[in-house]
Protein backbone atom coordinates (compact mmCIF):
# COMPACT_ATOMS: atom_id res chain seq x y z
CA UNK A 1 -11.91 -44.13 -22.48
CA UNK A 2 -10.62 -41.60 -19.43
CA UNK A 3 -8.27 -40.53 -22.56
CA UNK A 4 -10.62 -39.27 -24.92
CA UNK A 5 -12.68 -37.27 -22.34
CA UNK A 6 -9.44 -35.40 -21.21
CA UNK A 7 -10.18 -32.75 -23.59
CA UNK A 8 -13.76 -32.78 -23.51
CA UNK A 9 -13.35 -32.01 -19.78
CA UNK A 10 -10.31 -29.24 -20.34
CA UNK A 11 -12.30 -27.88 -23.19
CA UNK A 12 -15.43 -27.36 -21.20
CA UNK A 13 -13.43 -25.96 -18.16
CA UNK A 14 -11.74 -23.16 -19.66
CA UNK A 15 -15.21 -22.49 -21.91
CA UNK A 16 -16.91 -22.30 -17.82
CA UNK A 17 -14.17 -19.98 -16.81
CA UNK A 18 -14.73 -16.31 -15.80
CA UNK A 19 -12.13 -13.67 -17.74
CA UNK A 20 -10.15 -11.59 -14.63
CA UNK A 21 -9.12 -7.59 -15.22
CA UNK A 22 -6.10 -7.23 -12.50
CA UNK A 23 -4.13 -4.12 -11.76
CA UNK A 24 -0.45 -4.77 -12.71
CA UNK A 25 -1.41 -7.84 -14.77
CA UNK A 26 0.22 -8.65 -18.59
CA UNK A 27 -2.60 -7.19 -21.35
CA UNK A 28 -4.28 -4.68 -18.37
CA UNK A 29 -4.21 -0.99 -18.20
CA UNK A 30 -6.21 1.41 -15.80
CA UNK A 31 -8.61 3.38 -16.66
CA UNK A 32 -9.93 6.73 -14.82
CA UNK A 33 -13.80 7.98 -15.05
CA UNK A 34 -14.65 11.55 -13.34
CA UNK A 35 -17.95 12.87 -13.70
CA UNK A 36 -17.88 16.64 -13.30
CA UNK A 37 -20.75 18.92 -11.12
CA UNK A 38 -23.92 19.46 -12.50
CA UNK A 39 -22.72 17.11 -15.98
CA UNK A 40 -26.16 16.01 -17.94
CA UNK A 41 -25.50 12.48 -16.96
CA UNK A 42 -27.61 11.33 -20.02
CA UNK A 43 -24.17 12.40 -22.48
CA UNK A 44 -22.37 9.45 -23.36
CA UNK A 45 -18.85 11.83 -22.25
CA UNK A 46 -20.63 11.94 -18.81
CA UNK A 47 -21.11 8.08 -18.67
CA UNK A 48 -18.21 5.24 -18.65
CA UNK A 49 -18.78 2.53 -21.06
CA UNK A 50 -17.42 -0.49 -19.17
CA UNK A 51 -18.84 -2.79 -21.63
CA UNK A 52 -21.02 -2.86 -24.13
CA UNK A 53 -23.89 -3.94 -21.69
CA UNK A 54 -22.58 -1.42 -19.27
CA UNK A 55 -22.34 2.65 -18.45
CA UNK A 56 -21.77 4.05 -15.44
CA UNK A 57 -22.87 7.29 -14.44
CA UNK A 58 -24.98 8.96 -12.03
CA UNK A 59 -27.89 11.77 -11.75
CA UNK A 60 -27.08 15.15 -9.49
CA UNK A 61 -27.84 12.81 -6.11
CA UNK A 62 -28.54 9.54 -5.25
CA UNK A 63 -26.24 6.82 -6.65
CA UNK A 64 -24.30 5.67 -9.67
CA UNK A 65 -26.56 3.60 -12.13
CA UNK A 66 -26.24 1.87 -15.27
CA UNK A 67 -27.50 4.14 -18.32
CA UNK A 68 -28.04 1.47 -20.52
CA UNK A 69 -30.38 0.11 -18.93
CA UNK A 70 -31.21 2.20 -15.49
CA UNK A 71 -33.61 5.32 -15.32
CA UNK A 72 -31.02 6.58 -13.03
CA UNK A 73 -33.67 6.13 -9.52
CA UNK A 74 -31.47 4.50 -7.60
CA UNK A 75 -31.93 5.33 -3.48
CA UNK A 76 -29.91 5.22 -0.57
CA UNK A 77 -30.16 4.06 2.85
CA UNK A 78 -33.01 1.70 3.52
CA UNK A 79 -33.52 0.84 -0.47
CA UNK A 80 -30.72 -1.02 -2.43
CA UNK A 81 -29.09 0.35 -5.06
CA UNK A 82 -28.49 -1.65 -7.97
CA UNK A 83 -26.49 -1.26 -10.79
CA UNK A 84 -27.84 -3.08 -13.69
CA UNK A 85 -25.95 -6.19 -15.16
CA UNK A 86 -23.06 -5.78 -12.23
CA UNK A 87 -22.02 -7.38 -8.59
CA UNK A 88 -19.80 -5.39 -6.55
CA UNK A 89 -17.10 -6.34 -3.71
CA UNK A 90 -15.42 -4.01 -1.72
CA UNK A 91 -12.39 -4.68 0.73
CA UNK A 92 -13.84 -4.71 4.31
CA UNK A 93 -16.91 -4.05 3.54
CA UNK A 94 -20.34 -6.58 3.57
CA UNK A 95 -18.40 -9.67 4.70
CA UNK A 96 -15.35 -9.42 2.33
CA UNK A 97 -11.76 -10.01 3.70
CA UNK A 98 -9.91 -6.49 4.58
CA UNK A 99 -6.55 -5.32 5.50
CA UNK A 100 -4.66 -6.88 2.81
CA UNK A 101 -6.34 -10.02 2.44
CA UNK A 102 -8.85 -9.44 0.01
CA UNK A 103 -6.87 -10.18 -3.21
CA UNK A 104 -8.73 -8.11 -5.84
CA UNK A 105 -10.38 -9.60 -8.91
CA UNK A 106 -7.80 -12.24 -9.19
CA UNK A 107 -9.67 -13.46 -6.12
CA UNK A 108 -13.39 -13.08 -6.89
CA UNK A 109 -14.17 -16.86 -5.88
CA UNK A 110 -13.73 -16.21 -2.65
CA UNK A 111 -15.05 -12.90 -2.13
CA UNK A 112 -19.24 -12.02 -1.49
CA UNK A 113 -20.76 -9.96 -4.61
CA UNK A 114 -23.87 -8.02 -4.14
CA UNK A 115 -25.37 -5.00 -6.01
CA UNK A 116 -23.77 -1.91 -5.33
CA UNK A 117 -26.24 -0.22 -3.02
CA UNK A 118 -25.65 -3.15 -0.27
CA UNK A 119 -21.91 -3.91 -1.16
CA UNK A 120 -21.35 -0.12 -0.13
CA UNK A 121 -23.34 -0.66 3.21
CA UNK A 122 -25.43 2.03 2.08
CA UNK A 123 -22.35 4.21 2.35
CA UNK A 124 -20.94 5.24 -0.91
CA UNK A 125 -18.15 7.55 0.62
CA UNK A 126 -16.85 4.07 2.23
CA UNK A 127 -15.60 3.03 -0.72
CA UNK A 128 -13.23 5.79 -1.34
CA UNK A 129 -10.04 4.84 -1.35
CA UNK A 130 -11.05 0.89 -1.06
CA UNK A 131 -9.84 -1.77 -3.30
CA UNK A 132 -13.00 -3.69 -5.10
CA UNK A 133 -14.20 -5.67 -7.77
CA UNK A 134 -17.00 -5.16 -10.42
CA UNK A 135 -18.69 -8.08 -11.81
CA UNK A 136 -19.87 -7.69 -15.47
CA UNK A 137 -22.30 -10.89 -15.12
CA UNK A 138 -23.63 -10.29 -19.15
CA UNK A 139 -19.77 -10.47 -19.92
CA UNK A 140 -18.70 -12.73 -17.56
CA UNK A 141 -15.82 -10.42 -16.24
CA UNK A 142 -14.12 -9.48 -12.97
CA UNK A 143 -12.34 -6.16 -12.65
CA UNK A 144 -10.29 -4.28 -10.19
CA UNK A 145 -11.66 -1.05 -9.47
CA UNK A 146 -11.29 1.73 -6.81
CA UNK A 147 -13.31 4.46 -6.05
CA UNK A 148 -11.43 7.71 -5.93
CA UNK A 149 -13.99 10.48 -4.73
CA UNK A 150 -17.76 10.89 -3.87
CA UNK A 151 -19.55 13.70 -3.67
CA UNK A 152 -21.90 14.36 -1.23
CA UNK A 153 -25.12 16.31 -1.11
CA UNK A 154 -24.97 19.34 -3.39
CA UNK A 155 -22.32 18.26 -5.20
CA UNK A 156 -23.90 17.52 -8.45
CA UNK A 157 -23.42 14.16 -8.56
CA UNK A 158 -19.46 13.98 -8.59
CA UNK A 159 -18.01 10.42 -8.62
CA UNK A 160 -14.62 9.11 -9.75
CA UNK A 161 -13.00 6.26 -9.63
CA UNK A 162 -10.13 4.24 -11.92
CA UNK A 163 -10.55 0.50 -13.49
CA UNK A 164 -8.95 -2.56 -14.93
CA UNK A 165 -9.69 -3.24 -18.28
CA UNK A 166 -8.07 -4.80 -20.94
CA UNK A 167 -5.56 -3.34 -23.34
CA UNK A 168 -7.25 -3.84 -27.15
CA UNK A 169 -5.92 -6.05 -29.55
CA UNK A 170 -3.55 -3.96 -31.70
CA UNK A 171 -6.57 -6.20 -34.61
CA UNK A 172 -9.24 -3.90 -32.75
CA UNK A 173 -7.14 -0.48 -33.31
CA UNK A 174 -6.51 -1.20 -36.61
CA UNK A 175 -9.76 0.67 -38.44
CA UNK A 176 -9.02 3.90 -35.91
CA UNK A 177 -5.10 4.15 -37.42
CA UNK A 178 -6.36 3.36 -40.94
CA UNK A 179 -9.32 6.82 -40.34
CA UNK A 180 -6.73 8.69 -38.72
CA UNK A 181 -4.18 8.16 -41.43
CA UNK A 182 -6.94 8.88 -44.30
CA UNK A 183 -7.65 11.49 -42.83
CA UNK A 184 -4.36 13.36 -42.38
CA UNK A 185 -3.72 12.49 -46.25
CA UNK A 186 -6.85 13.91 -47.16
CA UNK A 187 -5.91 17.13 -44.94
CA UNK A 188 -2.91 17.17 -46.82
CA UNK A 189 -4.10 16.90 -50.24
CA UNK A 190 -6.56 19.75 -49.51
CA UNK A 191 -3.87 22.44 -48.88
């Protein structure tokens, strides 16, 4: 009998398992967002699309929301922020291992998630320069990411930061090189 639910068991583990995005891993690539001064955040150039449940961007102050689903009012210091659809964990910050120790996404069991207002400590700037992890909870994903600037008050909203994500299936690029290659011939045909 233990035979036969084997692969019921292995089948229903790996369908209960959570996909990691890790830096330096096989099939991962980084990717960088910047959002310039001043930018209309409601653009889709001015917003990343981490998924298809979730964009990043954020208003002239305040903090980084998701446009998908966010009206962008996210507040600071006393209020929690919180990103829509996401958890957030940064090295040595709200409980999570630091100084080496905190392992990235390949590690998000044994790190604590919370939304991004409170995983910041209120403190965006903090998280410059700090290894952490975004939580795509529709998606079921865990990604490396790292903050790479904040701006402050006045700064029109600047934020940048790069991200894991997962190199597409050379299946997915397909109907991009197949337009692209149309369209050259066509280009050609013209002249």
């Amino acid at each position: 009998m233990f035979r036969r639910l084997l692969p019921l068991l292995l089948i229903s583990s790996s369908l209960d398992a959570a996909t990691v995005w890790a830096f330096g891993e096989p099939g991962i690539t980084s990717v960088s967002f910047s959002k310039v001064a001043f930018s209309d955040w409601t653009l889709t150039e001015n917003q990343d699309l981490v998924s298809t449940s979730v964009a990043i961007t954020r208003q002239n102050l305040k903090g980084i929301y998701n446009a998908n689903v966010d009206a962008g009012t996210q507040l600071l210091n006393g209020t929690a922020a919180d990103v829509a659809g996401t958890l957030w964990a940064f090295e040595g910050l709200n409980g999570n291992p630091g100084s080496g120790s905190f392992g990235g996404a390949a590690n998000h069991a044994a790190l604590s998630f919370n939304n991004w207002g409170r995983a910041v400590e209120g403190s965006p700037p903090s998280s410059v320069g700090v290894p952490g992890v975004l939580y795509l909870v529709a998606e079921d994903v865990y990604l490396d990411i790292i903050f790479d600037g904040w701006g402050g008050a006045g700064s029109g909203g600047t934020f940048s930061y790069t991200r894991a994500a997962a190199v597409p299936e050379p299946a997915a690029a397909l109907p991009w090189v197949a337009a692209a290659v149309l369209a050259c011939r066509r280009r050609r045909i013209r002249r």
